[in-house]
C-alpha atoms as a PDB file:
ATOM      1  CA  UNK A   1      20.464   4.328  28.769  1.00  0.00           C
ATOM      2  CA  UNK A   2      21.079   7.789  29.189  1.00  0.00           C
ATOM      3  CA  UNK A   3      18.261   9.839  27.495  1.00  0.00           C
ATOM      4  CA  UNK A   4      20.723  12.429  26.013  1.00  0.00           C
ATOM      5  CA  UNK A   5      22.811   9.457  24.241  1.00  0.00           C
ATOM      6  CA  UNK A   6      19.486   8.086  22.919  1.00  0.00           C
ATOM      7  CA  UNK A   7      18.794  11.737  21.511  1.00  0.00           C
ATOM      8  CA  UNK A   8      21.618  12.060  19.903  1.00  0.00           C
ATOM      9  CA  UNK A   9      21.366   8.925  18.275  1.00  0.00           C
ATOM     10  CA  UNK A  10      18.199   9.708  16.338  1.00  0.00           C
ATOM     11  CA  UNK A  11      19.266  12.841  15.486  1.00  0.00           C
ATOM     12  CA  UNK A  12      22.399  11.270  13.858  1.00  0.00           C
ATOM     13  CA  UNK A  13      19.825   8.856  11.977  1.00  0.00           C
ATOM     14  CA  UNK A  14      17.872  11.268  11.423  1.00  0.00           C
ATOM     15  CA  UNK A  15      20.566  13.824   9.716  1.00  0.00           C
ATOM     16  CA  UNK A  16      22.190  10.701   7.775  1.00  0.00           C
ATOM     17  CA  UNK A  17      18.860   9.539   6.054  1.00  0.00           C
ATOM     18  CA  UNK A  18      17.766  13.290   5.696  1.00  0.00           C
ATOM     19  CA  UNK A  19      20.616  13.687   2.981  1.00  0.00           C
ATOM     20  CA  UNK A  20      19.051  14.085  -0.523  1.00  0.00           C
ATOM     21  CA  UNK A  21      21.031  12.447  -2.062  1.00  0.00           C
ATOM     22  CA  UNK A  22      18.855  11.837  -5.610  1.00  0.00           C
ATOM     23  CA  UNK A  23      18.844  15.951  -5.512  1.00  0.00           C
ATOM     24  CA  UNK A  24      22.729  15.963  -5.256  1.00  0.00           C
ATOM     25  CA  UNK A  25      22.958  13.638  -8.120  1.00  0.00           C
ATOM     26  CA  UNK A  26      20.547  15.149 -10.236  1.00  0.00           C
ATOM     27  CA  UNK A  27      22.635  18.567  -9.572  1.00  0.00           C
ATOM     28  CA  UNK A  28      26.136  17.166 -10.806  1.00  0.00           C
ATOM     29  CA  UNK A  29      24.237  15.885 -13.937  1.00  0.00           C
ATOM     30  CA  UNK A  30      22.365  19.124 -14.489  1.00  0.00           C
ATOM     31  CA  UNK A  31      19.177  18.038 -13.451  1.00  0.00           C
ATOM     32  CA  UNK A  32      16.949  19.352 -10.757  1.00  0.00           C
ATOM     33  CA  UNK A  33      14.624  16.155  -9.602  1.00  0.00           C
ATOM     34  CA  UNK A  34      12.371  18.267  -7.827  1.00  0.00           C
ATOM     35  CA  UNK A  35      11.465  20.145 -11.463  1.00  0.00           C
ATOM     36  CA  UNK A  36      11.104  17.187 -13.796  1.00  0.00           C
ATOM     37  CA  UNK A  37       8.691  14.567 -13.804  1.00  0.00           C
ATOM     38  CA  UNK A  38       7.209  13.607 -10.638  1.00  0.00           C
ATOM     39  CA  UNK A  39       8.977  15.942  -8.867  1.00  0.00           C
ATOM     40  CA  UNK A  40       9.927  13.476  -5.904  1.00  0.00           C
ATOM     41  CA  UNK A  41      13.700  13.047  -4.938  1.00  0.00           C
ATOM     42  CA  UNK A  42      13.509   9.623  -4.882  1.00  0.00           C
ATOM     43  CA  UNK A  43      15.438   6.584  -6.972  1.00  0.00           C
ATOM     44  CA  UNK A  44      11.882   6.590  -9.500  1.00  0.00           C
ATOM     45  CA  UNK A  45      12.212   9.749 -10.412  1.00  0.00           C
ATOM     46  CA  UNK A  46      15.713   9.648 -11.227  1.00  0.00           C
ATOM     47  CA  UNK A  47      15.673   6.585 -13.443  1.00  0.00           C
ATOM     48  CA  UNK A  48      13.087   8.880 -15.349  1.00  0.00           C
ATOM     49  CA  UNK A  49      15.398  12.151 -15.470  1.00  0.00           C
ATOM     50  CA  UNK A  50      18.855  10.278 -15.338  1.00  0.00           C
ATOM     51  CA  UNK A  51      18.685   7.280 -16.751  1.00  0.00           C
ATOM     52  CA  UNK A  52      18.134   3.791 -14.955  1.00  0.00           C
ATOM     53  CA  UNK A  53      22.377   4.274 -14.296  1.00  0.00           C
ATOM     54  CA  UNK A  54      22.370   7.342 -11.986  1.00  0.00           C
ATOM     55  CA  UNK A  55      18.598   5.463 -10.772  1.00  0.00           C
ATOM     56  CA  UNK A  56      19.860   2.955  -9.069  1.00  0.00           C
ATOM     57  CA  UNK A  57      22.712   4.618  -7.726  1.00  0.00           C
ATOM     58  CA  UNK A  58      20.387   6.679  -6.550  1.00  0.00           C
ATOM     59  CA  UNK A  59      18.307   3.899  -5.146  1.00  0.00           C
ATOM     60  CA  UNK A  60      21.476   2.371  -3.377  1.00  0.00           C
ATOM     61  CA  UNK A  61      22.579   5.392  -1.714  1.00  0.00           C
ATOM     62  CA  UNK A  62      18.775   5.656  -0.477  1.00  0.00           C
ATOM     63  CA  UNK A  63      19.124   2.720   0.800  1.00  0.00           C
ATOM     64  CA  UNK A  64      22.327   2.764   2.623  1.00  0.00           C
ATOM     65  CA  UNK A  65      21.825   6.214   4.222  1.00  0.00           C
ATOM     66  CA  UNK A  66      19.051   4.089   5.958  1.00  0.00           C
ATOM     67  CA  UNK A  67      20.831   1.081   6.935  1.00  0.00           C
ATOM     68  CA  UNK A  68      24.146   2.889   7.848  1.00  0.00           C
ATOM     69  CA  UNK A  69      22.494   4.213  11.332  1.00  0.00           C
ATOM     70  CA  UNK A  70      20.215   1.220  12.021  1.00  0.00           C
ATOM     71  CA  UNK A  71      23.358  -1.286  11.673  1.00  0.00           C
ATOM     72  CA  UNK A  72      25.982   1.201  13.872  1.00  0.00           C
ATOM     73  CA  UNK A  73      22.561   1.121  16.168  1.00  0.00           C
ATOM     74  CA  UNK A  74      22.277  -2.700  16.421  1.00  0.00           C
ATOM     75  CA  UNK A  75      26.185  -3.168  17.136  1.00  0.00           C
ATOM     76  CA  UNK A  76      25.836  -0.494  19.866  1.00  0.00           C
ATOM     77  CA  UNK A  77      22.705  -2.121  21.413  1.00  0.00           C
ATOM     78  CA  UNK A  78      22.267  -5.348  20.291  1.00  0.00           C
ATOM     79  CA  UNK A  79      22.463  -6.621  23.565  1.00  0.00           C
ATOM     80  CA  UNK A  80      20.953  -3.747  25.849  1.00  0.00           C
ATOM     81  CA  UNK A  81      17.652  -4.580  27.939  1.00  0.00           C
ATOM     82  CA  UNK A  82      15.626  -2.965  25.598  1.00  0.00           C
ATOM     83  CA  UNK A  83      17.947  -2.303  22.443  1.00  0.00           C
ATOM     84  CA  UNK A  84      14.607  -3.651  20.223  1.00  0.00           C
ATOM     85  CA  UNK A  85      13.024  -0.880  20.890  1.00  0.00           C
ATOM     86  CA  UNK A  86      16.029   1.726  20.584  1.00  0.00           C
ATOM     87  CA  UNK A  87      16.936   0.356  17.445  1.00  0.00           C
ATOM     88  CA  UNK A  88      13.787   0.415  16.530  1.00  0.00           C
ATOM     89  CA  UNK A  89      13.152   4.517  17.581  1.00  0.00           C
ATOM     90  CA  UNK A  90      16.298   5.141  16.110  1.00  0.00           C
ATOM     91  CA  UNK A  91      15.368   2.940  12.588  1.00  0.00           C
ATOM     92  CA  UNK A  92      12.013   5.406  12.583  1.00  0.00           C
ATOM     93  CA  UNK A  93      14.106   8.604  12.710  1.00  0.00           C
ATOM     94  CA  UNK A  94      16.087   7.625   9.691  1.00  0.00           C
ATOM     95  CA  UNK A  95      12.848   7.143   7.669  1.00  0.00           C
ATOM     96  CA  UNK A  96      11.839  10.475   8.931  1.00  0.00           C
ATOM     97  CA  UNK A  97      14.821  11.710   7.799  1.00  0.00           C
ATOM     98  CA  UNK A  98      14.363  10.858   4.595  1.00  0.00           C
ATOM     99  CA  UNK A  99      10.644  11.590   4.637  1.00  0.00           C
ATOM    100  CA  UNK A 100      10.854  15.303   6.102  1.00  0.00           C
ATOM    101  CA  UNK A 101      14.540  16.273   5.470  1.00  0.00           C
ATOM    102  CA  UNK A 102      15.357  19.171   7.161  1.00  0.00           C
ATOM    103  CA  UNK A 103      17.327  20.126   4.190  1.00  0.00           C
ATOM    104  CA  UNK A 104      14.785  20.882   2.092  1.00  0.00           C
ATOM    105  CA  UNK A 105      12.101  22.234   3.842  1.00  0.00           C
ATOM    106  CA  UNK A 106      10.833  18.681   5.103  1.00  0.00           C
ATOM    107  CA  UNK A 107       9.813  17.293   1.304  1.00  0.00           C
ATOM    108  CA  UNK A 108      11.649  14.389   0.874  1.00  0.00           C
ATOM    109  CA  UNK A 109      10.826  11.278  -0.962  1.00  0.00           C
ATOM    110  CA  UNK A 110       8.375   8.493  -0.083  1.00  0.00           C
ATOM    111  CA  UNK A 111      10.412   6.267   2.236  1.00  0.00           C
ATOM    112  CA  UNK A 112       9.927   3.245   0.040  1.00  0.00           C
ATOM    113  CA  UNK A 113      14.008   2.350  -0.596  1.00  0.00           C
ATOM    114  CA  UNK A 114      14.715   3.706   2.973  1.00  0.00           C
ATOM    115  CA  UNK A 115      12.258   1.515   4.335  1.00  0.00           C
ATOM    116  CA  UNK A 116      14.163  -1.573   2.184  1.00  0.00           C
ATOM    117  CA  UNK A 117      17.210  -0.435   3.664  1.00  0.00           C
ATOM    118  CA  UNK A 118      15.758  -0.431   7.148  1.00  0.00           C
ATOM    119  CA  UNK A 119      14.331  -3.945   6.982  1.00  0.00           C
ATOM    120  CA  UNK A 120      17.635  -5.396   5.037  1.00  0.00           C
ATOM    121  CA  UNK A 121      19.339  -5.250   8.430  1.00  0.00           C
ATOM    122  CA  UNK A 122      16.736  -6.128  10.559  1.00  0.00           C
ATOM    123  CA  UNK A 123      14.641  -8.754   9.020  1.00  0.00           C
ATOM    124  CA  UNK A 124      16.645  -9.519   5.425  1.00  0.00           C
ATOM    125  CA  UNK A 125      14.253 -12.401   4.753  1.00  0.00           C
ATOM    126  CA  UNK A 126      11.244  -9.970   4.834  1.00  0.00           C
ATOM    127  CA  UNK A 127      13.127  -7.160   2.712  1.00  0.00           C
ATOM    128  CA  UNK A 128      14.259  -9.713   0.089  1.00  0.00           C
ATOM    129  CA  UNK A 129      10.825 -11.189  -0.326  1.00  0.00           C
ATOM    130  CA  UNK A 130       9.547  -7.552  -0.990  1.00  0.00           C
ATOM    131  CA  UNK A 131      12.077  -6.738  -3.228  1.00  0.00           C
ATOM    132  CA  UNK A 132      11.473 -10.063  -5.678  1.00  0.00           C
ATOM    133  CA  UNK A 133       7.351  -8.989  -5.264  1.00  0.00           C
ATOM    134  CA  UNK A 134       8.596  -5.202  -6.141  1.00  0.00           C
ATOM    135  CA  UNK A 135      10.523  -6.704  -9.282  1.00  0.00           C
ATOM    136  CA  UNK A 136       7.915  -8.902 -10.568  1.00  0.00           C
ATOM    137  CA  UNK A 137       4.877  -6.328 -10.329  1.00  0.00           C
ATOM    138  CA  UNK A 138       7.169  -3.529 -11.616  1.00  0.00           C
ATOM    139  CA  UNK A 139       7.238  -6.390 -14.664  1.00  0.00           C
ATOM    140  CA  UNK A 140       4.150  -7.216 -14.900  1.00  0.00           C
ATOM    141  CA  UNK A 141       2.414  -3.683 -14.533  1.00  0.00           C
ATOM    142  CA  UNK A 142       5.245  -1.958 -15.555  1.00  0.00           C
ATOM    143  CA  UNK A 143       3.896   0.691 -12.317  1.00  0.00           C
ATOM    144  CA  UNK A 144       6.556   1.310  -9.986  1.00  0.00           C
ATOM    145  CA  UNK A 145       3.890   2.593  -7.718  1.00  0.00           C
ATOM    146  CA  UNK A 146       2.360  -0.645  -7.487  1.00  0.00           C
ATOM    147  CA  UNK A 147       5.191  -2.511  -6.928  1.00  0.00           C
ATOM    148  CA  UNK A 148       6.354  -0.909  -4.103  1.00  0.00           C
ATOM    149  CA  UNK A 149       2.992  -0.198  -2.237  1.00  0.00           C
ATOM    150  CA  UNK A 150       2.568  -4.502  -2.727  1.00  0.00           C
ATOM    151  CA  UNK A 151       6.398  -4.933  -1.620  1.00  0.00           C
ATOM    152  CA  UNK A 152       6.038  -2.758   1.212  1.00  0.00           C
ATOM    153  CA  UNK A 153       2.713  -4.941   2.240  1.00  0.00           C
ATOM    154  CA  UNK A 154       4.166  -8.282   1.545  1.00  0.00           C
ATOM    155  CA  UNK A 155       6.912  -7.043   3.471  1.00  0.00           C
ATOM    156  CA  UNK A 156       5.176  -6.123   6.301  1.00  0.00           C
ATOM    157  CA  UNK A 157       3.144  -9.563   6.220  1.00  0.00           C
ATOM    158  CA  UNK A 158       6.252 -11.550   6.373  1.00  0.00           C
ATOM    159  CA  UNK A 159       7.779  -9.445   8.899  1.00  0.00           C
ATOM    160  CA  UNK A 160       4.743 -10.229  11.613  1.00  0.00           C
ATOM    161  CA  UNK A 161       4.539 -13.628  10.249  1.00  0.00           C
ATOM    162  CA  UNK A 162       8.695 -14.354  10.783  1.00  0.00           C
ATOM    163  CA  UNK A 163       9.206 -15.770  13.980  1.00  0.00           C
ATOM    164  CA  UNK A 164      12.898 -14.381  14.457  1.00  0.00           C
ATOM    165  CA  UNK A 165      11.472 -10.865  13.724  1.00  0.00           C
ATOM    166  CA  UNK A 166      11.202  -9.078  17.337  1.00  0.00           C
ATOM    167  CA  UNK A 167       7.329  -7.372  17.971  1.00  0.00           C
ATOM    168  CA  UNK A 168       8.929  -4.127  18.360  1.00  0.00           C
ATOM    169  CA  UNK A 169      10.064  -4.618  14.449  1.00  0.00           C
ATOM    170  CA  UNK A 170       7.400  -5.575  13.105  1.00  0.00           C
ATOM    171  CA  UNK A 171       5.512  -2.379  14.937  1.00  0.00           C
ATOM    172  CA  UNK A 172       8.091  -0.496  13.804  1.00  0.00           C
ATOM    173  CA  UNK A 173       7.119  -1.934  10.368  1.00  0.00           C
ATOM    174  CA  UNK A 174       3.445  -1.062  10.681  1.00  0.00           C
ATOM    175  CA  UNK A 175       4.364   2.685  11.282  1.00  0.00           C
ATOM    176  CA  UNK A 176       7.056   2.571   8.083  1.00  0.00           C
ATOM    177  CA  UNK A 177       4.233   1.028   6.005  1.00  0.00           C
ATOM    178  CA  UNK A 178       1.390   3.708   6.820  1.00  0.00           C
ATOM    179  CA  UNK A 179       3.647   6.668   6.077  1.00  0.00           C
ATOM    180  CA  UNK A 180       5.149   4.607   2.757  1.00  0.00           C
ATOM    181  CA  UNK A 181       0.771   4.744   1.930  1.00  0.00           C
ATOM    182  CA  UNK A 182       0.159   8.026   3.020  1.00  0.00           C
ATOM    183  CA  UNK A 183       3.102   9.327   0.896  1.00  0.00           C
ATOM    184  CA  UNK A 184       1.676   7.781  -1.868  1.00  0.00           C
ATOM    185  CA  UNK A 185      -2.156   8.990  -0.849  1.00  0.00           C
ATOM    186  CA  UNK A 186      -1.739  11.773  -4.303  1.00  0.00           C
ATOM    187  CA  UNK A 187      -0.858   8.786  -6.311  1.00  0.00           C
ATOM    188  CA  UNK A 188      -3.799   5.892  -5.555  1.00  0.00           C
ATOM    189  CA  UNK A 189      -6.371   7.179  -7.554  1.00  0.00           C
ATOM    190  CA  UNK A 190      -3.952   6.792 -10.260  1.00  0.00           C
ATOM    191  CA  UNK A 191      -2.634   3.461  -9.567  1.00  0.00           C
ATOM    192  CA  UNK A 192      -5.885   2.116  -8.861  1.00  0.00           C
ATOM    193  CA  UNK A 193      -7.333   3.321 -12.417  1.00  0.00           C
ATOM    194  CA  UNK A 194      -3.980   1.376 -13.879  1.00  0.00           C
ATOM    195  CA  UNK A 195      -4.663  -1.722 -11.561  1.00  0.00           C
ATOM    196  CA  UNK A 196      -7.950  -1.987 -12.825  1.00  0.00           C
ATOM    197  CA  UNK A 197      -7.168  -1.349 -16.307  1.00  0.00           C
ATOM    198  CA  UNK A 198      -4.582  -3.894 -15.987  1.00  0.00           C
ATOM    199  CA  UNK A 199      -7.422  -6.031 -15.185  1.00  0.00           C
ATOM    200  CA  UNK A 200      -9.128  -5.677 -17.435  1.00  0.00           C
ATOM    201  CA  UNK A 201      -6.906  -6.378 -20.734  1.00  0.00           C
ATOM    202  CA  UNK A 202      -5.882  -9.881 -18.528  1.00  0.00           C
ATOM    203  CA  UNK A 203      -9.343 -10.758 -19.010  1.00  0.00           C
ATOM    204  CA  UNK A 204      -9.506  -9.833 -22.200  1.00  0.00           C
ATOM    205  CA  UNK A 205      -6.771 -12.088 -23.393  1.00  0.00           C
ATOM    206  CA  UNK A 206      -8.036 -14.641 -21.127  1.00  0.00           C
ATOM    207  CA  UNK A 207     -11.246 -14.848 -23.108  1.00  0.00           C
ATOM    208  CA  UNK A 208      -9.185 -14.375 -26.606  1.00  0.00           C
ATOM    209  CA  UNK A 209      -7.276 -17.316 -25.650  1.00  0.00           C
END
């Protein structure tokens, strides 16, 4: 394929996924994400400052701003030579997008719902598995955190592990997964301390019981 079409392509991901769109919300409710809380841009934050509501609208449009160019890219070249790997280049961009949006000086959220919205066209199974492990540690830890650094693993494990799920994918998965981690490198010391103290009432009650 031409490399100038290819360009373009991941700069149109790239642009799409970059729109902050938990910012824009927070702004037509009064609320400036980025001075409340966490400070992050993301569908966590917003449930926080907005209310679960505007959260999870918040969380769907993440989502969608990531799938949007990844599904247009899989119609366009589904059946090229090597359309894994462009979709696959062009899937990345939109997390970067997201990640390091030009809009606001590159500090974006932590890729977490983009990556969901990534994998929910590429390899559903694997997304919906991470999202019913994201649900049930968010309930039993009550850490969203923790919920999505185990979804994003258990997503990546079932991606590599699914048969149907091309190698370039599940690559592409490995890379989504490291910067999901590193993104979240300020909050593990945290989490940990909550994991283990999480622990450690469980065996409490275990020996109460």
């Amino acid at each position: 394929m031409p490399v100038l079409e290819l360009l373009l392509w991941l700069a149109f991901a790239y642009l799409i996924a970059a729109t902050p769109v938990g910012l824009l919300i927070g702004r037509l409710r009064g609320v400036d994400l980025r001075e409340v809380g966490s400070g992050n841009i993301g569908a966590t934050n917003a449930v926080r400052a907005l209310g679960r509501r505007w959260g999870l609208l918040v969380f769907g449009l993440d989502v969608g701003k990531a799938a949007l160019p990844v599904a247009l890219a899989l119609h366009r070249f589904g059946e090229h030579p090597q359309g894994e790997v462009i979709v696959a280049l062009i899937a990345f961009a939109a997390i970067l997008g997201h990640v390091y949006p030009v809009y606001l000086k590159f500090q974006g959220g932590k890729g977490v719902a983009c990556a969901f919205g990534v994998f929910l066209i590429l390899a559903p199974k694997a997304a919906l598995v991470a999202l019913v492990v994201y649900l049930q540690t968010l309930v039993l830890t009550r850490v969203s955190a923790i919920g999505s650094l185990t979804a994003t693993t258990v997503l990546l494990g079932v991606a590599w592990l699914d048969p149907s799920v091309p190698r370039a994918w599940a690559l592409l998965g490995t890379g989504l997964i490291a910067l999901v981690w590193w993104r979240h490198r300020e909050n593990l010391p945290h989490v940990l301390a909550l994991a283990k103290d999480i622990k450690r009432r469980e065996a409490e009650l275990a020996r109460r019981r």
